[in-house]
C-alpha atoms as a PDB file:
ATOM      1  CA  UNK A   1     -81.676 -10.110 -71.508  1.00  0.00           C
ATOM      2  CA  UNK A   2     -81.236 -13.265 -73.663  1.00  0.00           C
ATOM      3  CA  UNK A   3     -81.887 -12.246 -77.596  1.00  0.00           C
ATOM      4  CA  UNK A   4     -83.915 -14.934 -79.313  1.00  0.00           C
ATOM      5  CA  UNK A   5     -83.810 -15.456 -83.345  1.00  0.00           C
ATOM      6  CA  UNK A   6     -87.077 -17.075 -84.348  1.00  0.00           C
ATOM      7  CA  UNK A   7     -86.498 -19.429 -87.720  1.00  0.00           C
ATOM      8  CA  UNK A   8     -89.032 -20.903 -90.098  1.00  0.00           C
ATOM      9  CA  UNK A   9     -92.598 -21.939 -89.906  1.00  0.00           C
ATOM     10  CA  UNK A  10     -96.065 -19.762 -91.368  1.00  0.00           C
ATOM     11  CA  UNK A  11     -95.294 -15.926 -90.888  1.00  0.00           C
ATOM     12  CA  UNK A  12     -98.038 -15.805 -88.738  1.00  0.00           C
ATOM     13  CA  UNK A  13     -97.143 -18.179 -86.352  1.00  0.00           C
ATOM     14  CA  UNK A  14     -93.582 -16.760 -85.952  1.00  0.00           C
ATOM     15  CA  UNK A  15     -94.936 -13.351 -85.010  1.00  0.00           C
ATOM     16  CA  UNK A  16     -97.561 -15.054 -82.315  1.00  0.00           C
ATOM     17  CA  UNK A  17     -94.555 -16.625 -80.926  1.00  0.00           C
ATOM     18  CA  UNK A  18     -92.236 -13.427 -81.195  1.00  0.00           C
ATOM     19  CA  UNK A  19     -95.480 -11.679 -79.007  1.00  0.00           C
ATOM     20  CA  UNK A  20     -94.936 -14.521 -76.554  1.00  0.00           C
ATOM     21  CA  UNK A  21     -91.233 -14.103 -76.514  1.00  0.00           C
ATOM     22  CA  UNK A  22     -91.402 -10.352 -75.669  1.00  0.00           C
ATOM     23  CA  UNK A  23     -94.031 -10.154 -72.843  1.00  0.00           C
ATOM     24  CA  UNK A  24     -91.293 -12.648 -71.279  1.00  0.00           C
ATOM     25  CA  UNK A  25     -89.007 -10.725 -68.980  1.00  0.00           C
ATOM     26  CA  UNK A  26     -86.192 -12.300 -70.222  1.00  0.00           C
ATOM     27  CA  UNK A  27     -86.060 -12.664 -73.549  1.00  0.00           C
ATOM     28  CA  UNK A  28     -86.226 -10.612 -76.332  1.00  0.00           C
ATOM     29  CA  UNK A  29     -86.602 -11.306 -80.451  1.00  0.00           C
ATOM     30  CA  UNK A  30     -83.599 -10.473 -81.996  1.00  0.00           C
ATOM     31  CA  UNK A  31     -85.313 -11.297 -85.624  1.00  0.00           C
ATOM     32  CA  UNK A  32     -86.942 -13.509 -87.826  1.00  0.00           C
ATOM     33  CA  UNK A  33     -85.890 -15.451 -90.317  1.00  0.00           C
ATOM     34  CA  UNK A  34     -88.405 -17.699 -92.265  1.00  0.00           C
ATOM     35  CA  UNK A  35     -85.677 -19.958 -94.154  1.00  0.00           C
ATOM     36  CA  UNK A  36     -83.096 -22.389 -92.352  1.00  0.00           C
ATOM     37  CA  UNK A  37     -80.047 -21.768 -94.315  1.00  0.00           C
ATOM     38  CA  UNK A  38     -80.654 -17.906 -94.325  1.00  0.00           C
ATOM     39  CA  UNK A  39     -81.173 -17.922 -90.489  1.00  0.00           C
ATOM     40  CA  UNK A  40     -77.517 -20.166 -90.006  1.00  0.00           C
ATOM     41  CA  UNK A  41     -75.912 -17.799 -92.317  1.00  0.00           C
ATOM     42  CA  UNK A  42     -77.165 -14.919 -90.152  1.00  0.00           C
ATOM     43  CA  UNK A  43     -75.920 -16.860 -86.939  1.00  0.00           C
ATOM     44  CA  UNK A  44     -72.234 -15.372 -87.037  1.00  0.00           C
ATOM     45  CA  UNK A  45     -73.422 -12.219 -87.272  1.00  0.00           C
ATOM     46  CA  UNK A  46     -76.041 -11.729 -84.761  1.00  0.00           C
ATOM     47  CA  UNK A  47     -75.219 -14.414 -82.128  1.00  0.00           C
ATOM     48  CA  UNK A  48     -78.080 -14.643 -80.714  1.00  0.00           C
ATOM     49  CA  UNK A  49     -78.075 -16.736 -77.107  1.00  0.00           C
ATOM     50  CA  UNK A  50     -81.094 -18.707 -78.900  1.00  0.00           C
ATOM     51  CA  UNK A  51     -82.232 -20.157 -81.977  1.00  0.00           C
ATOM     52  CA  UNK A  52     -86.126 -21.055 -81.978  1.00  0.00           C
ATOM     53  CA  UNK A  53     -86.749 -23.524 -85.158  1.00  0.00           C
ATOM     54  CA  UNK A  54     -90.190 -24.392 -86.122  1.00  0.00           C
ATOM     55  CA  UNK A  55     -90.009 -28.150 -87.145  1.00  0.00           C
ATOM     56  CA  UNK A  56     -91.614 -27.676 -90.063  1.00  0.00           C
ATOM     57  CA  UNK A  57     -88.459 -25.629 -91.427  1.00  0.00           C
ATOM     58  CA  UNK A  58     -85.959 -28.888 -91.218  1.00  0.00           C
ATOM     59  CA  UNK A  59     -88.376 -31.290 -93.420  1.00  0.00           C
ATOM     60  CA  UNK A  60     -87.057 -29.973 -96.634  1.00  0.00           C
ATOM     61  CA  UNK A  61     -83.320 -28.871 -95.632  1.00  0.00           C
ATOM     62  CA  UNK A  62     -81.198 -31.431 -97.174  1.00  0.00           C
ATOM     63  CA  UNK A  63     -79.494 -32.992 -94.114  1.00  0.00           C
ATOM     64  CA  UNK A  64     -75.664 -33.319 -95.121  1.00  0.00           C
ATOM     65  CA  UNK A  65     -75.789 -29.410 -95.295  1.00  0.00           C
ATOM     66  CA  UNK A  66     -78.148 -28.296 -92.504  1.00  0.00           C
ATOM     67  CA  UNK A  67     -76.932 -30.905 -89.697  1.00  0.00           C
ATOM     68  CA  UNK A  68     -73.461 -29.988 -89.675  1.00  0.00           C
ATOM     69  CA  UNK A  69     -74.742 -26.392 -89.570  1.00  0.00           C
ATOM     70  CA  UNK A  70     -76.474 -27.214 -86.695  1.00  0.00           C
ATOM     71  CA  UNK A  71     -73.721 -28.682 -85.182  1.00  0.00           C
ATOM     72  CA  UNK A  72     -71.938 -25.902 -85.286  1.00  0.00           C
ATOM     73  CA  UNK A  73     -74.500 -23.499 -84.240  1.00  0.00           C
ATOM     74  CA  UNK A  74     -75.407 -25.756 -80.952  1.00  0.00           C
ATOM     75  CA  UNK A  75     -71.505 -24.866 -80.063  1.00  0.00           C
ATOM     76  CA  UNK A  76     -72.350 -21.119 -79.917  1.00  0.00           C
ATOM     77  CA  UNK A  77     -75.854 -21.088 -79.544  1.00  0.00           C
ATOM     78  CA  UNK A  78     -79.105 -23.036 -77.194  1.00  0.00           C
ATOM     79  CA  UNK A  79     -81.190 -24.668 -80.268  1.00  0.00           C
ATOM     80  CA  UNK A  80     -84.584 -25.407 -79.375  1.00  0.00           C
ATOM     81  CA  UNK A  81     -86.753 -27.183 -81.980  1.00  0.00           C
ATOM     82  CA  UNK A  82     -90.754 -26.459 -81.727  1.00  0.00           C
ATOM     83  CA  UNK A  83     -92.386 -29.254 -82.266  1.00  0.00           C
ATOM     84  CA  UNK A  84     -91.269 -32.639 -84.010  1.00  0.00           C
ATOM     85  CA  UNK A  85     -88.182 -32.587 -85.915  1.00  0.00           C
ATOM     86  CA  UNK A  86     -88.941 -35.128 -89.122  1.00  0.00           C
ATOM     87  CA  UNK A  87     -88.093 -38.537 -87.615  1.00  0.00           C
ATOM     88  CA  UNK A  88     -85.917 -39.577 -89.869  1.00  0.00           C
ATOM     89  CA  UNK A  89     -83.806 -36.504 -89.093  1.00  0.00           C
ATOM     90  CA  UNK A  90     -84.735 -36.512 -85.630  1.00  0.00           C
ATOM     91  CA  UNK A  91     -81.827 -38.767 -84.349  1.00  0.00           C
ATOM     92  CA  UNK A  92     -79.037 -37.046 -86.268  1.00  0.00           C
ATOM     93  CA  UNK A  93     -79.895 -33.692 -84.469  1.00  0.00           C
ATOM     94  CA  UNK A  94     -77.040 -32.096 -81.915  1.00  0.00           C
ATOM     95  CA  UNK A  95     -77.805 -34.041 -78.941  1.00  0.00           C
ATOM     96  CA  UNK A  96     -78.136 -31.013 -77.050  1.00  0.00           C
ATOM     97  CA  UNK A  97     -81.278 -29.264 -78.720  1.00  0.00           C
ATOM     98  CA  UNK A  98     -84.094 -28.787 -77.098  1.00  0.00           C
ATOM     99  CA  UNK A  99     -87.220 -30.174 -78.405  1.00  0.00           C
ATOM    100  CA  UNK A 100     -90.245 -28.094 -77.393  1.00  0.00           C
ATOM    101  CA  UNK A 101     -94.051 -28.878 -77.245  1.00  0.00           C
ATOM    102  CA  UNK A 102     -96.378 -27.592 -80.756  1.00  0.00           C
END
């Protein structure tokens, strides 16, 4: 069982995708975090295989924090990004993340 920690975006759309994320076989939702820097302070503590980020939770991280936390995360952890990571951001992401559809 792979444990999944779902980050940012509306409340309700994290728990619709946390539903999703359980009826899978595979995976289960270790938590949810709505804020980006609370959910890569978290990451040392729960490793989760995992880390589901809504793209609207990287447009108003400040990027010389949050991409090197990324970076490090992406070492210990699959990152997927749902939906469009802000483009100006977009390039400087770990060029292993996942980008997944809306």
């Amino acid at each position: 069982m792979h444990r999944a920690l779902l980050m940012g975006g509306p409340a309700l759309v994290r728990e619709a995708r946390a539903r999703v994320i359980q009826d899978a076989a595979l995976l289960t939702v270790q938590a949810q975090i709505p804020a980006l820097p609370d959910a890569l302070a978290q990451l040392p503590y729960l490793k989760p295989d995992v880390l589901l980020i809504d793209d609207l939770a990287l447009a108003p991280s400040p990027p010389a924090t949050t991409l090197p936390s990324l970076r490090r995360a992406a070492d210990h952890t699959a990152l997927v990004v749902i939906g469009d990571p802000p483009a100006e951001k977009g390039g400087s992401l770990p060029s292993d993340v996942t980008q997944g559809p809306d």
